[in-house]
Protein backbone atom coordinates (compact mmCIF):
# COMPACT_ATOMS: atom_id res chain seq x y z
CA UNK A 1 159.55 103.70 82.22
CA UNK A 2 158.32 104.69 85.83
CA UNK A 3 154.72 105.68 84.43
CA UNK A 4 152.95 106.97 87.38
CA UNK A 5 155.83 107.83 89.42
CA UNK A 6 157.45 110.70 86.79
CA UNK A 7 154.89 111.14 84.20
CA UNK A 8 155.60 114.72 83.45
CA UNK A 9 152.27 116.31 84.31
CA UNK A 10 150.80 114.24 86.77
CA UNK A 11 153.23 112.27 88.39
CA UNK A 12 152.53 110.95 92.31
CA UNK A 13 155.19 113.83 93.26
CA UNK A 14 153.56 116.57 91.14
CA UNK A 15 154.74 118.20 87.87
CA UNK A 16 158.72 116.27 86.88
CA UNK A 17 160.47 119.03 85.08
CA UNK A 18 163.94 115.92 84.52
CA UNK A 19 164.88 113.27 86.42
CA UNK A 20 168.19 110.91 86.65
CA UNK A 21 168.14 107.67 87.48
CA UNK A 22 170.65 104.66 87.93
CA UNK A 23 170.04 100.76 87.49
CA UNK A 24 171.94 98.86 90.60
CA UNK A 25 172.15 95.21 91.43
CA UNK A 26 172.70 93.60 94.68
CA UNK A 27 175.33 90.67 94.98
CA UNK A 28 172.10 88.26 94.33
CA UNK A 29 170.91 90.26 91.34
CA UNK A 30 167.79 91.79 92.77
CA UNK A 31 167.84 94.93 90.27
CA UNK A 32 167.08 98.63 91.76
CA UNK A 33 167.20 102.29 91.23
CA UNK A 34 168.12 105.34 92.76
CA UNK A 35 166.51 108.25 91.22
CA UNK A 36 166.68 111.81 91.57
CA UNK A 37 163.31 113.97 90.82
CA UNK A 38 162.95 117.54 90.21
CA UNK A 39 159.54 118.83 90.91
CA UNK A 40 157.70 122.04 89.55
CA UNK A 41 157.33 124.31 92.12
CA UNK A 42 158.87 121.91 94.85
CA UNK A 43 159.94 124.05 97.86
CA UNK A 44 163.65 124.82 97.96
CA UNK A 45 165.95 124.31 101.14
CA UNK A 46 167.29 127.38 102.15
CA UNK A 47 164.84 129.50 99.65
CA UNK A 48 161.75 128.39 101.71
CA UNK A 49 160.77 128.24 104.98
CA UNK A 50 161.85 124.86 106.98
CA UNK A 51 157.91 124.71 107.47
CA UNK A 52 157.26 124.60 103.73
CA UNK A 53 159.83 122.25 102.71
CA UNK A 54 158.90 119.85 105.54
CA UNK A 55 154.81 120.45 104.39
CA UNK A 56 156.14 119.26 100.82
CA UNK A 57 158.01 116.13 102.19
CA UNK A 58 155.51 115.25 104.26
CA UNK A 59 152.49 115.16 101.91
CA UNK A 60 154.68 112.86 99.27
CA UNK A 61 156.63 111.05 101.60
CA UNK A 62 155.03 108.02 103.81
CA UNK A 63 155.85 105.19 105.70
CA UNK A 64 153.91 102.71 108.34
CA UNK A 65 155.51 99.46 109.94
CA UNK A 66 153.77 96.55 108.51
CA UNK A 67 151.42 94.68 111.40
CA UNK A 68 152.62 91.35 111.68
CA UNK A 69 149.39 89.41 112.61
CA UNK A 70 148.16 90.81 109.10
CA UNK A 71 151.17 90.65 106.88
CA UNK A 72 153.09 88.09 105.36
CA UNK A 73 156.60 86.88 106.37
């Protein structure tokens, strides 16, 4: 269903040992999930070190503001 995102052994995130998910619709009908990974190996809050955990989010995690002389409105 989410192919590259939790294919079990090489998913974006790394290896998906389960995951839970939940369909939601906005008042307009625009359908989305919220979905809850668990990772092989994935450092652990409060096992790990703050550094590792935040080395882990980081190299999975990104974001960038879109440029609006380039992007469309």
């Amino acid at each position: 269903m989410f192919g590259k995102l939790i294919n079990n052994k090489n998913g974006i995130f790394g290896e998906v040992e389960d995951y839970l998910y939940r369909i939601e619709y906005q008042a307009r009908g625009a359908g989305h999930t919220h979905t809850l990974l668990w990772i092989k190996d994935a450092p652990v809050i409060g096992k790990n070190s703050a550094e590792e955990v935040k080395a882990y989010i980081e190299s999975v995690c990104t974001c960038a503001k879109a440029d609006p002389e380039t992007s469309l409105s």
